[in-house]
Structure formats: structure tokens, C-alpha cells
N, C-alpha and C. Protein backbone atom coordinates (compact mmCIF):
# COMPACT_ATOMS: atom_id res chain seq x y z
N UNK A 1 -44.27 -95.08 -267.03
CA UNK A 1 -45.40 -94.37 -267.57
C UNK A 1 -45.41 -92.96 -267.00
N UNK A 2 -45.45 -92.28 -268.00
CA UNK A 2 -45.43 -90.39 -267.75
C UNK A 2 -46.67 -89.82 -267.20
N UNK A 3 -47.08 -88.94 -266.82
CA UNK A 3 -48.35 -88.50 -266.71
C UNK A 3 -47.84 -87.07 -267.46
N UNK A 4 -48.93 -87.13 -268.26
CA UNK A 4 -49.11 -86.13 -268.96
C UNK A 4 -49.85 -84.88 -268.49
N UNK A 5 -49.09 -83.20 -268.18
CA UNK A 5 -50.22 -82.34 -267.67
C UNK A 5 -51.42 -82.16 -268.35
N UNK A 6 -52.78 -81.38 -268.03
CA UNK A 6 -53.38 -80.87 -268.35
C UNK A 6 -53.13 -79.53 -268.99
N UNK A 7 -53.63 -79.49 -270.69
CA UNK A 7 -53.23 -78.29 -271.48
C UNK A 7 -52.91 -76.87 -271.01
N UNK A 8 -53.89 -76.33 -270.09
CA UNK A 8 -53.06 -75.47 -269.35
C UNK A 8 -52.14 -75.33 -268.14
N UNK A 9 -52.07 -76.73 -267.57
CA UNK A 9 -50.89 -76.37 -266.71
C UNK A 9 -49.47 -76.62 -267.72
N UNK A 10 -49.64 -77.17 -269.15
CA UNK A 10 -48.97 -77.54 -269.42
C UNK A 10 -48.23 -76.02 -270.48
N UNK A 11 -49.12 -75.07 -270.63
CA UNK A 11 -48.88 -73.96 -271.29
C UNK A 11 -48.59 -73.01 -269.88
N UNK A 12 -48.99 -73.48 -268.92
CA UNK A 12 -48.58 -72.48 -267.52
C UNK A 12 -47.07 -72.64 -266.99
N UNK A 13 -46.50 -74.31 -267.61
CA UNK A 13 -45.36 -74.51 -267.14
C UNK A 13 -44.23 -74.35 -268.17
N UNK A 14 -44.67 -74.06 -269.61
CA UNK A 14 -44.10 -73.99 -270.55
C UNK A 14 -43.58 -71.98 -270.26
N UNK A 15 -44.67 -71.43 -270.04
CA UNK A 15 -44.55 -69.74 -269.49
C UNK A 15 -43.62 -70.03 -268.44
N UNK A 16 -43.45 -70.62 -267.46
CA UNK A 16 -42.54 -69.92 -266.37
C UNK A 16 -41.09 -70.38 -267.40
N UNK A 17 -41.11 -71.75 -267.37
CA UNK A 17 -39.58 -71.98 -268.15
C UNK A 17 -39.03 -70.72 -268.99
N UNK A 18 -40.03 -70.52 -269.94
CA UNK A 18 -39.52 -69.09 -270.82
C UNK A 18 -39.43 -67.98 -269.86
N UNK A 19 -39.84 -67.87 -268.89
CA UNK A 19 -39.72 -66.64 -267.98
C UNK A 19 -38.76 -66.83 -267.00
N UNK A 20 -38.22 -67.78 -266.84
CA UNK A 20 -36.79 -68.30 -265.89
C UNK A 20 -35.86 -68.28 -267.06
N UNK A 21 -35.85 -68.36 -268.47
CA UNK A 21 -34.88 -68.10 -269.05
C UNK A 21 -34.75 -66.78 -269.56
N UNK A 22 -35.74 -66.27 -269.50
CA UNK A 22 -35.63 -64.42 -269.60
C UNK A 22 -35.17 -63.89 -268.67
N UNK A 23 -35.64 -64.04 -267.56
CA UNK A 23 -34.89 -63.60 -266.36
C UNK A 23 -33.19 -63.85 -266.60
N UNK A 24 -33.14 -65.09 -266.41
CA UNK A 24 -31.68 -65.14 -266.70
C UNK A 24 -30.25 -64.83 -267.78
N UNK A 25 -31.33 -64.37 -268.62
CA UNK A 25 -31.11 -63.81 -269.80
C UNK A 25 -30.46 -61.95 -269.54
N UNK A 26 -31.36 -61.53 -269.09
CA UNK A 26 -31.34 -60.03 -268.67
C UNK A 26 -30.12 -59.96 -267.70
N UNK A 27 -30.23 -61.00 -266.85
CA UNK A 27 -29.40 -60.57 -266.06
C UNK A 27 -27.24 -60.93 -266.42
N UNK A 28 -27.93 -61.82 -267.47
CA UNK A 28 -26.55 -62.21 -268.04
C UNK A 28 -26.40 -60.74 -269.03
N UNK A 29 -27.50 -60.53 -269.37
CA UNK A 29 -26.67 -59.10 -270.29
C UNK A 29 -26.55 -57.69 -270.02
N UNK A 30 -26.56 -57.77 -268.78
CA UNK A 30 -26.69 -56.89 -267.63
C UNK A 30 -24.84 -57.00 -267.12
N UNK A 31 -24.48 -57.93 -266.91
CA UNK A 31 -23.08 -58.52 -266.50
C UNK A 31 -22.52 -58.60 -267.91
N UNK A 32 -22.50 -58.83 -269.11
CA UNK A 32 -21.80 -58.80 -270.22
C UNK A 32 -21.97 -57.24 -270.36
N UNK A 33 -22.77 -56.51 -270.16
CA UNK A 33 -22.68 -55.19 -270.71
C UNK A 33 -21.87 -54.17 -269.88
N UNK A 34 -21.99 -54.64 -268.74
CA UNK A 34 -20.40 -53.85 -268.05
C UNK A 34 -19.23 -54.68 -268.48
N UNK A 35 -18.63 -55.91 -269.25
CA UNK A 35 -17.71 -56.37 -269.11
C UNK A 35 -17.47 -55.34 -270.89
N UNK A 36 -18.56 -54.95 -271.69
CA UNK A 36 -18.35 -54.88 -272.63
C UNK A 36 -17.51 -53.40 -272.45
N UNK A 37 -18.13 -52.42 -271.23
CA UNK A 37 -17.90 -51.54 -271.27
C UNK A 37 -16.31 -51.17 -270.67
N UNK A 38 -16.38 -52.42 -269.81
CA UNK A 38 -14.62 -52.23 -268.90
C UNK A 38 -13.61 -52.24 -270.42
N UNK A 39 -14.01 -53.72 -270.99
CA UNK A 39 -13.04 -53.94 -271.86
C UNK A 39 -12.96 -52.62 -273.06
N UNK A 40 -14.10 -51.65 -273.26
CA UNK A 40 -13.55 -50.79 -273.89
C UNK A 40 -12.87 -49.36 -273.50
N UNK A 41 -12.64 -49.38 -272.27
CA UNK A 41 -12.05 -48.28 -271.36
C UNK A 41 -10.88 -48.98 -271.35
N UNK A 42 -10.40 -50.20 -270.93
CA UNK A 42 -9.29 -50.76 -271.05
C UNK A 42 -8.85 -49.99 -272.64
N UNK A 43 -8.94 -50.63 -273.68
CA UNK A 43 -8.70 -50.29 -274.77
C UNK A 43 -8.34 -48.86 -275.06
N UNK A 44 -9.14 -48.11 -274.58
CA UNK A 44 -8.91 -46.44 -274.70
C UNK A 44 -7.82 -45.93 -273.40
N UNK A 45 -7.63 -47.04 -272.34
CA UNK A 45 -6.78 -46.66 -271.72
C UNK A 45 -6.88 -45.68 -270.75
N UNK A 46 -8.39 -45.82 -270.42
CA UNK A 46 -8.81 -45.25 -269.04
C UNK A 46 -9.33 -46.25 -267.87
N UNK A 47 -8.39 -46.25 -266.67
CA UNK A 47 -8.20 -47.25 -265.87
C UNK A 47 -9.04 -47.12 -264.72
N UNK A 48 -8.96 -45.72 -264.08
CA UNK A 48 -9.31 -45.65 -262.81
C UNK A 48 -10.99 -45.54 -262.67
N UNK A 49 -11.53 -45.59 -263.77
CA UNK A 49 -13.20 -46.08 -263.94
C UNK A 49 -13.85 -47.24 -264.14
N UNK A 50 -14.69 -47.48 -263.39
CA UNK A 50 -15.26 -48.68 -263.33
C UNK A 50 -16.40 -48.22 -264.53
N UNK A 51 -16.86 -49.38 -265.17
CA UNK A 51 -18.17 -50.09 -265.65
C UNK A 51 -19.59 -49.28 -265.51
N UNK A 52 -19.66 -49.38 -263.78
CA UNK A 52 -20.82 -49.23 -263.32
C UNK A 52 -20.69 -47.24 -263.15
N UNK A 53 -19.63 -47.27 -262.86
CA UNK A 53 -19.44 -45.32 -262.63
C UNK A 53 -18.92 -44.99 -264.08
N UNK A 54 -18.67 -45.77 -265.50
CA UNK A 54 -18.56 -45.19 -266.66
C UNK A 54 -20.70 -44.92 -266.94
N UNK A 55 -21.29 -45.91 -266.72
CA UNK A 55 -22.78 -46.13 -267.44
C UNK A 55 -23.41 -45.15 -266.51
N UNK A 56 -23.65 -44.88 -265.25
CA UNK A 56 -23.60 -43.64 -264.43
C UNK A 56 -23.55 -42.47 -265.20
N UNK A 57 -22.36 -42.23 -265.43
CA UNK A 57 -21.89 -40.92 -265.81
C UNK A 57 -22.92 -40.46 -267.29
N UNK A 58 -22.68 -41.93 -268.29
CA UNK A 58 -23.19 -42.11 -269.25
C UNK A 58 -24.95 -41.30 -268.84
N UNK A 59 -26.16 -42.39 -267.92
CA UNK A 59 -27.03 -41.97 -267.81
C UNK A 59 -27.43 -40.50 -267.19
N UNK A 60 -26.50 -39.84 -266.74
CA UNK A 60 -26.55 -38.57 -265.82
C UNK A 60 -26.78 -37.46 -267.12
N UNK A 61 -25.55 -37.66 -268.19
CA UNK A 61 -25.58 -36.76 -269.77
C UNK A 61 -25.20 -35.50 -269.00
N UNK A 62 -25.80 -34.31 -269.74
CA UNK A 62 -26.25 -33.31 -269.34
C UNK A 62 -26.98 -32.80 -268.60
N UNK A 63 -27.74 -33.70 -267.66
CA UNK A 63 -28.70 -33.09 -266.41
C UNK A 63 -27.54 -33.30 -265.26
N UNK A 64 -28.57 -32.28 -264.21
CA UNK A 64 -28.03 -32.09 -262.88
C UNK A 64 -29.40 -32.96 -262.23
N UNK A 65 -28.63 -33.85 -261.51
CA UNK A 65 -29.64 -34.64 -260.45
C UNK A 65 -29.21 -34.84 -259.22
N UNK A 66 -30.24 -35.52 -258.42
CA UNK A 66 -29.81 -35.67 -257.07
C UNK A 66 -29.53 -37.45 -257.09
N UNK A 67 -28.99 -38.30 -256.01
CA UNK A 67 -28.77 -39.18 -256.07
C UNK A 67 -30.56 -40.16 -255.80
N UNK A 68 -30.82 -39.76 -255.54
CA UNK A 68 -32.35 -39.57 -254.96
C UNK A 68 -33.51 -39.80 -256.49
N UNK A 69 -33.07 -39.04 -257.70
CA UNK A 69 -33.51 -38.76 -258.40
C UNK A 69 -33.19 -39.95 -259.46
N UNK A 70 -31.80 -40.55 -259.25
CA UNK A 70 -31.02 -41.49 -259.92
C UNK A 70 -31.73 -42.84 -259.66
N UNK A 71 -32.18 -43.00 -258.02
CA UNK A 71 -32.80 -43.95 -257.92
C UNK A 71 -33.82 -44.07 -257.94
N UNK A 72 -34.70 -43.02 -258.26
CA UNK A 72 -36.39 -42.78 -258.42
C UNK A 72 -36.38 -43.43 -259.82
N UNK A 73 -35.60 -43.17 -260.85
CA UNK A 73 -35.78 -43.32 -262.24
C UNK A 73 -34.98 -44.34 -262.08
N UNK A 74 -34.97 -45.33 -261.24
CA UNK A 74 -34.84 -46.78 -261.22
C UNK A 74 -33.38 -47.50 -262.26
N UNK A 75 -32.33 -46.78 -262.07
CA UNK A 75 -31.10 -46.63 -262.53
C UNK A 75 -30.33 -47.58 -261.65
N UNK A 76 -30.33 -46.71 -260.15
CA UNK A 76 -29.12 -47.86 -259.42
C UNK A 76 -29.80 -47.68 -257.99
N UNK A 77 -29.14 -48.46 -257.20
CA UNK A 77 -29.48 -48.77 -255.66
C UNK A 77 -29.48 -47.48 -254.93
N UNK A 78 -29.74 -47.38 -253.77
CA UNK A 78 -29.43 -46.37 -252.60
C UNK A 78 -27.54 -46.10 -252.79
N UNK A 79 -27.30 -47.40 -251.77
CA UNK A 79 -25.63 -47.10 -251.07
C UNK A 79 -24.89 -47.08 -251.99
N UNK A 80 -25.29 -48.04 -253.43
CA UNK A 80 -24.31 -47.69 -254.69
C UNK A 80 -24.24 -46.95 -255.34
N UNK A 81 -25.55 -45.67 -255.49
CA UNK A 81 -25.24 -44.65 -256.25
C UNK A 81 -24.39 -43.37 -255.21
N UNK A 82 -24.64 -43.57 -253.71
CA UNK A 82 -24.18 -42.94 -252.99
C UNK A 82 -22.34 -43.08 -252.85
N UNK A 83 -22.15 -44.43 -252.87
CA UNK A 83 -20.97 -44.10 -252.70
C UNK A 83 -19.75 -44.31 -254.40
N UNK A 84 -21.01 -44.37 -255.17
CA UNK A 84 -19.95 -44.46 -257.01
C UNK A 84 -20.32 -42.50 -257.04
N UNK A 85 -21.05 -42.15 -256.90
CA UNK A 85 -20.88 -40.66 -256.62
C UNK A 85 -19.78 -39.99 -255.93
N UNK A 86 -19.74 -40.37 -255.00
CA UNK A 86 -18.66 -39.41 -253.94
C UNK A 86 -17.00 -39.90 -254.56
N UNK A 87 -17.20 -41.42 -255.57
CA UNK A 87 -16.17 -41.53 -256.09
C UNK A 87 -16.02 -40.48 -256.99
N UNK A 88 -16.84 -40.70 -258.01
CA UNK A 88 -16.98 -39.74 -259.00
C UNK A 88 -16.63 -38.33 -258.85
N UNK A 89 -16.77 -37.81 -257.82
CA UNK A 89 -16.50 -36.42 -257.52
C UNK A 89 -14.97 -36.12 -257.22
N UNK A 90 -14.46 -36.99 -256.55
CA UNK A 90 -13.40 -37.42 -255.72
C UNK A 90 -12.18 -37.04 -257.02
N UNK A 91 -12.38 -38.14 -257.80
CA UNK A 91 -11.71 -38.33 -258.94
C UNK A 91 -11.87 -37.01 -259.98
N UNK A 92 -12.75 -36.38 -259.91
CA UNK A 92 -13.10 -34.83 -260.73
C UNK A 92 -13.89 -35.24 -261.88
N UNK A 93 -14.41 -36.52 -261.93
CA UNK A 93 -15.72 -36.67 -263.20
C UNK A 93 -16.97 -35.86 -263.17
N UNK A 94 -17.17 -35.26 -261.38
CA UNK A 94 -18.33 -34.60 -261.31
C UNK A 94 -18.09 -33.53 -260.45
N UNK A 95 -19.38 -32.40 -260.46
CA UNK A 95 -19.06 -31.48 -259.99
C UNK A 95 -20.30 -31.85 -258.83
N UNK A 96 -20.52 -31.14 -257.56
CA UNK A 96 -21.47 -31.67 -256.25
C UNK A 96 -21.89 -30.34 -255.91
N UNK A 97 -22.61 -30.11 -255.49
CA UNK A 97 -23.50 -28.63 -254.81
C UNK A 97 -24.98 -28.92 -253.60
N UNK A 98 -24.87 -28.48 -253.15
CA UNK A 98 -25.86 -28.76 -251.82
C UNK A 98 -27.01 -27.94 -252.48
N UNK A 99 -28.09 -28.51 -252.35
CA UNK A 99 -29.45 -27.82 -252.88
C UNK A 99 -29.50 -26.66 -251.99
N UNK A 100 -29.90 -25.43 -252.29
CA UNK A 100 -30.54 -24.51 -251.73
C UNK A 100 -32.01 -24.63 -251.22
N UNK A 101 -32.73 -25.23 -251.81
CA UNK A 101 -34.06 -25.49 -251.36
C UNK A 101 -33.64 -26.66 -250.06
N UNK A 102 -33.30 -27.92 -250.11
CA UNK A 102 -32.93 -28.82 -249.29
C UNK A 102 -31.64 -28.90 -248.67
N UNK A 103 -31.09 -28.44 -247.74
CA UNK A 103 -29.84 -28.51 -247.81
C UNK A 103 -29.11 -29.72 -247.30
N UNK A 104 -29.98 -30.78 -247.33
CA UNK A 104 -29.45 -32.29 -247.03
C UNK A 104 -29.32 -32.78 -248.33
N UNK A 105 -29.64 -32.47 -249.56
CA UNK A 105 -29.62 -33.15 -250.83
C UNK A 105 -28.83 -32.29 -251.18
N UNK A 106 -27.47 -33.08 -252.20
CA UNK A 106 -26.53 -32.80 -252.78
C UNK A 106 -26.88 -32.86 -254.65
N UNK A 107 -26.35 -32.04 -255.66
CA UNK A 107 -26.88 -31.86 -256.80
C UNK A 107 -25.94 -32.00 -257.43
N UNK A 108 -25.87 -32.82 -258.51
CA UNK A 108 -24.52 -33.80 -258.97
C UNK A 108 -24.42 -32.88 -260.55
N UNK A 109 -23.43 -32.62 -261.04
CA UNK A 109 -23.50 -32.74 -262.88
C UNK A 109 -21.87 -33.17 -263.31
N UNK A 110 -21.84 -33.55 -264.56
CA UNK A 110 -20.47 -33.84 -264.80
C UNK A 110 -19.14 -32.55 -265.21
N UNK A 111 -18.01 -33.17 -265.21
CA UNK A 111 -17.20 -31.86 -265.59
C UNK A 111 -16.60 -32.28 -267.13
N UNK A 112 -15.80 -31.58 -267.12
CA UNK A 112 -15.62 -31.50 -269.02
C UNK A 112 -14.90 -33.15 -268.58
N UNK A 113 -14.10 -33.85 -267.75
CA UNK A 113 -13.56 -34.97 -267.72
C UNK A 113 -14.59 -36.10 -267.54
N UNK A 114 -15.86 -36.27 -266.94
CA UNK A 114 -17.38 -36.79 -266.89
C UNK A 114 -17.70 -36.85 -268.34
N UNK A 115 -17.95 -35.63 -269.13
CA UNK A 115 -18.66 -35.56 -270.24
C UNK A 115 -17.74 -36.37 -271.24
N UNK A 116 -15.95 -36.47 -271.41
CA UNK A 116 -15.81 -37.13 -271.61
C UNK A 116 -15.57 -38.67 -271.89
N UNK A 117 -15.70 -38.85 -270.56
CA UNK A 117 -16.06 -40.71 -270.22
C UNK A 117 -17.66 -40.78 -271.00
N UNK A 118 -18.52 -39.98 -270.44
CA UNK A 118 -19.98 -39.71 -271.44
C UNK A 118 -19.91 -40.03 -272.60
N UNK A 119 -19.08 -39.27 -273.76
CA UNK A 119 -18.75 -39.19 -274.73
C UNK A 119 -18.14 -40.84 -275.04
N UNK A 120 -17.61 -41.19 -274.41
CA UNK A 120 -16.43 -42.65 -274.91
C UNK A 120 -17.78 -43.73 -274.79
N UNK A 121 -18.65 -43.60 -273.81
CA UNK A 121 -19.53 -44.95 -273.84
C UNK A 121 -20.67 -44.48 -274.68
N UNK A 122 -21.16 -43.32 -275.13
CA UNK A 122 -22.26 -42.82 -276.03
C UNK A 122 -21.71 -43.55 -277.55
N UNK A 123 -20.49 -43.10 -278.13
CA UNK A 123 -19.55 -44.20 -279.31
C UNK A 123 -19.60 -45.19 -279.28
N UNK A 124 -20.07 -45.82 -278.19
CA UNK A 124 -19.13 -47.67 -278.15
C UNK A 124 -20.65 -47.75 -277.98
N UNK A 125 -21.67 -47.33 -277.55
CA UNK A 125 -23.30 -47.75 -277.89
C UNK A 125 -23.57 -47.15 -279.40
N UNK A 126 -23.02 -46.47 -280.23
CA UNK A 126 -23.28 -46.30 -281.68
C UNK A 126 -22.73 -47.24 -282.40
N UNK A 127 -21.67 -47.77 -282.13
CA UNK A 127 -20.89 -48.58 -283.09
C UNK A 127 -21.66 -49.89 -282.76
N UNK A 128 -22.34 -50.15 -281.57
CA UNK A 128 -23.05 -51.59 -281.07
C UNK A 128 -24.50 -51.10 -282.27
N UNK A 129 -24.55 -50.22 -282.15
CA UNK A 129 -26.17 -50.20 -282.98
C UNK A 129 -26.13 -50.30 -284.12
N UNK A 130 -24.89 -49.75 -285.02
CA UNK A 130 -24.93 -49.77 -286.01
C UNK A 130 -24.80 -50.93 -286.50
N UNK A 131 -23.44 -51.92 -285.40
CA UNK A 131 -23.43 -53.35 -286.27
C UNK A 131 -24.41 -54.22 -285.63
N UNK A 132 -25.15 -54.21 -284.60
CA UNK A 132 -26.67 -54.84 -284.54
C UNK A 132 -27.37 -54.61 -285.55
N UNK A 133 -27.56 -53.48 -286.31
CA UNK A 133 -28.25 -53.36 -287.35
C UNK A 133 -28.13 -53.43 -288.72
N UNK A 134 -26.58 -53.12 -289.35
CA UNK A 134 -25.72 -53.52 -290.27
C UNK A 134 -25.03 -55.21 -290.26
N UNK A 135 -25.32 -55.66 -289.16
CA UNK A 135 -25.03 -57.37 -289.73
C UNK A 135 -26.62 -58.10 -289.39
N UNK A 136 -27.91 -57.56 -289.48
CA UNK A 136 -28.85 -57.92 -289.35
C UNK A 136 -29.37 -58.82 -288.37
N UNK A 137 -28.63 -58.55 -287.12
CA UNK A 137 -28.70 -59.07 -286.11
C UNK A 137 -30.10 -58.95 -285.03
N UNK A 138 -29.99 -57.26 -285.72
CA UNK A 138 -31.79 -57.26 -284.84
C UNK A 138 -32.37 -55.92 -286.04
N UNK A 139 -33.83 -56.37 -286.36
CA UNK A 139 -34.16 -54.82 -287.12
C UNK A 139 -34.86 -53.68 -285.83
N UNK A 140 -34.81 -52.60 -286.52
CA UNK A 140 -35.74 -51.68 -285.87
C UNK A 140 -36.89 -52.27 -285.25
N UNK A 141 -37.79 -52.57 -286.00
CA UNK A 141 -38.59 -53.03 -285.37
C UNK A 141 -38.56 -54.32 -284.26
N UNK A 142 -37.83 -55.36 -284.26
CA UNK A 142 -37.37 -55.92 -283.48
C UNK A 142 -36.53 -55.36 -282.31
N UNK A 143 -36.20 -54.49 -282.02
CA UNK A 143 -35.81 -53.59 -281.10
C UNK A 143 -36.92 -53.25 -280.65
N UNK A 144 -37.54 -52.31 -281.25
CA UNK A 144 -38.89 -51.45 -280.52
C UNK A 144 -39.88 -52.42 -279.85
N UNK A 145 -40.04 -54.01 -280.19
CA UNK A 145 -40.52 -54.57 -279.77
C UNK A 145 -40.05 -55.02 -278.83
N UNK A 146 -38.26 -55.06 -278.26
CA UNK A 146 -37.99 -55.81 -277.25
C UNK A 146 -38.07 -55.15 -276.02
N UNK A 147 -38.42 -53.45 -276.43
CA UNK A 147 -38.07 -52.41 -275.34
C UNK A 147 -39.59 -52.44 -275.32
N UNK A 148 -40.90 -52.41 -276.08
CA UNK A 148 -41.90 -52.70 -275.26
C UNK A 148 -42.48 -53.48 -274.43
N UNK A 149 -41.65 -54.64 -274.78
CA UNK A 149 -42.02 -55.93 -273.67
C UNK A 149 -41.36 -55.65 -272.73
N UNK A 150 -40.11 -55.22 -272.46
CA UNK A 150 -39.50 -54.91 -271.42
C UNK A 150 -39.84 -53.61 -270.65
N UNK A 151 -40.25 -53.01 -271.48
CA UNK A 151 -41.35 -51.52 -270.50
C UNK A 151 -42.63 -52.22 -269.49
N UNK A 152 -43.18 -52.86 -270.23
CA UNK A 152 -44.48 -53.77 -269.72
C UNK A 152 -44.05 -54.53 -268.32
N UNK A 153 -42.83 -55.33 -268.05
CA UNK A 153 -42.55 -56.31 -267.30
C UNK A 153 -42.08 -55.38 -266.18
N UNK A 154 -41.44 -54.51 -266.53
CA UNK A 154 -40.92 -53.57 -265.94
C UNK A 154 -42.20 -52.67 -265.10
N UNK A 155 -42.93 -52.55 -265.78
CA UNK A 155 -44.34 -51.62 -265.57
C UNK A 155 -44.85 -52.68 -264.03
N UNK A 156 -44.89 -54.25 -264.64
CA UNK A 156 -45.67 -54.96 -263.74
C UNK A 156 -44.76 -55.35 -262.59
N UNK A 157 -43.68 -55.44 -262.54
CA UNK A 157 -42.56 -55.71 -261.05
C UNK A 157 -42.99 -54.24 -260.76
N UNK A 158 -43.32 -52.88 -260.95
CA UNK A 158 -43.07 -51.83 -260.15
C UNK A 158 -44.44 -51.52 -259.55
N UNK A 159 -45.45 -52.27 -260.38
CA UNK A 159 -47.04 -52.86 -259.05
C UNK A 159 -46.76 -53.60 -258.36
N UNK A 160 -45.87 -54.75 -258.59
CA UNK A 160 -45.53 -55.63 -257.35
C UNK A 160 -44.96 -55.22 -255.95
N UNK A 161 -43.95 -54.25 -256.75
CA UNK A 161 -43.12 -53.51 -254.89
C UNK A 161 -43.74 -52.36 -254.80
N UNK A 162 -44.87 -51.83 -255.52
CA UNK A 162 -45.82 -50.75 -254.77
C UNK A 162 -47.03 -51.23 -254.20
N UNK A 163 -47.78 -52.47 -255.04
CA UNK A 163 -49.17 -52.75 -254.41
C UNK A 163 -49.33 -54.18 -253.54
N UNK A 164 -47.97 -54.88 -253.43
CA UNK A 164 -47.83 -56.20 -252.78
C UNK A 164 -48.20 -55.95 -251.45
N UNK A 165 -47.96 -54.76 -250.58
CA UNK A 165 -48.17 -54.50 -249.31
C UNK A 165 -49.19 -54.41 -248.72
């Protein structure tokens, strides 16, 4: 004999399940979306870039930032944007300059070889949108809706590690 919950613990336990499979969800397409991105650098036949320093380069575009700035706008970690940077530079994807106002903060932008890795993953996210949207896989509006729920969740983990304390 089962015991049956009470209607709302039973809609309280039905929410976390969907929220343990979202979670795990994100984070699986978080790990498929660098594998999507290696395997298309493979293909184009650029080797000595990783995944995580192609989507980097990708989010940097045309601004000059600090590494500081990369992780304020909640992109990548401390030590990993610190040290996929100094790769980046190393290799000549970016150009580095010491702030004049701060001279402990370093000021990152890409070089014409940056803008092109830029360029290769900006294509391979058009051709994903177009056939997400040309094999009716997701509409517009189904998009705009998945990036507002995910703004929201996002909104509420960043009260958690500011107001938990």
C-alpha cells in the first residue's frame, strides 16, 4: 500500500523533478555546445583553439574589456578567463594593454586572426538558427520564451549569491 502525497507536496515534488531535469539539461547543452564548436574548427581545420577560447573570442566581438569585466557579465570564471587569455594573446588571437587609469588591469581586444575565429563561430551560430528555424524545430517565439525563462532563473541564482549572506 502506497501513500499518496498531499496535492501540494505532490505539485512541490513534481517542480523539483522538472527542475533537476532542467538543470541537467543546461548543463548537458552547455558540454554539447563546445563539442559542437570543437567539431567545427576541426572541420575548418583550425587546431590550436579550444571550444572554450573559440566562444571567448566569439563573446569579446569588437569590444575591448578587462578580464574582470568578462566575469562581471557572468561569461567565465576568475583563473579560466585569466589563463584562456594569456593563451589567447600568446598565440596572437588578441592584442593586451595595461590600463592607464589602473595599471594592474590589463585591456584585452582581438587581432584580425581573433576576429577571424569570431567570424567562423558567428556562421556556425547562423547556420544553427536558420535550421532550428527552417526544420521547425523551435519558432521565434519559442525562443524568446526560452531566453525569458532563462533570464528570470538566472536573475534569481544572482539574489542567491548576492543576498544568501
Amino acid at each position: 500500500m502506497s501513500m499518496e502525497l498531499p496535492i501540494g507536496q505532490q505539485d512541490q515534488k513534481g517542480f523539483m523533478t522538472g527542475y533537476l531535469e532542467a538543470l541537467a539539461l543546461v548543463e548537458r547543452l552547455h558540454r554539447l555546445l563546445l563539442d559542437v564548436i570543437k567539431d567545427e574548427f576541426e572541420r575548418v581545420g583550425v587546431l590550436e583553439i579550444n571550444a572554450v577560447q573559440a566562444l571567448l573570442l566569439f563573446n569579446i566581438g569588437n569590444n575591448e574589456v578587462t578580464a574582470g569585466e568578462l566575469k562581471s557579465r557572468g561569461y567565465y570564471q576568475g583563473s579560466n578567463v585569466s589563463y584562456n587569455l594569456k593563451k589567447l594573446v600568446e598565440m596572437g588571437y588578441m592584442h593586451h594593454q595595461r590600463c592607464e587609469i589602473d595599471r594592474r588591469s590589463v585591456r584585452v581586444r582581438l587581432t584580425e586572426r581573433g576576429r577571424e575565429i569570431r567570424d567562423i563561430v558567428a556562421a556556425l551560430f547562423s547556420r544553427h538558427a536558420e535550421g532550428l528555424e527552417g526544420k521547425g524545430v523551435i519558432s521565434s517565439e519559442g525562443i524568446e520564451d526560452i531566453t525569458a525563462s532563462l533570464k528570470r532563473v538566472e536573475r534569481y541564482w544572482s539574489d542567491q549569491i548576492r543576498y544568501i549572506y
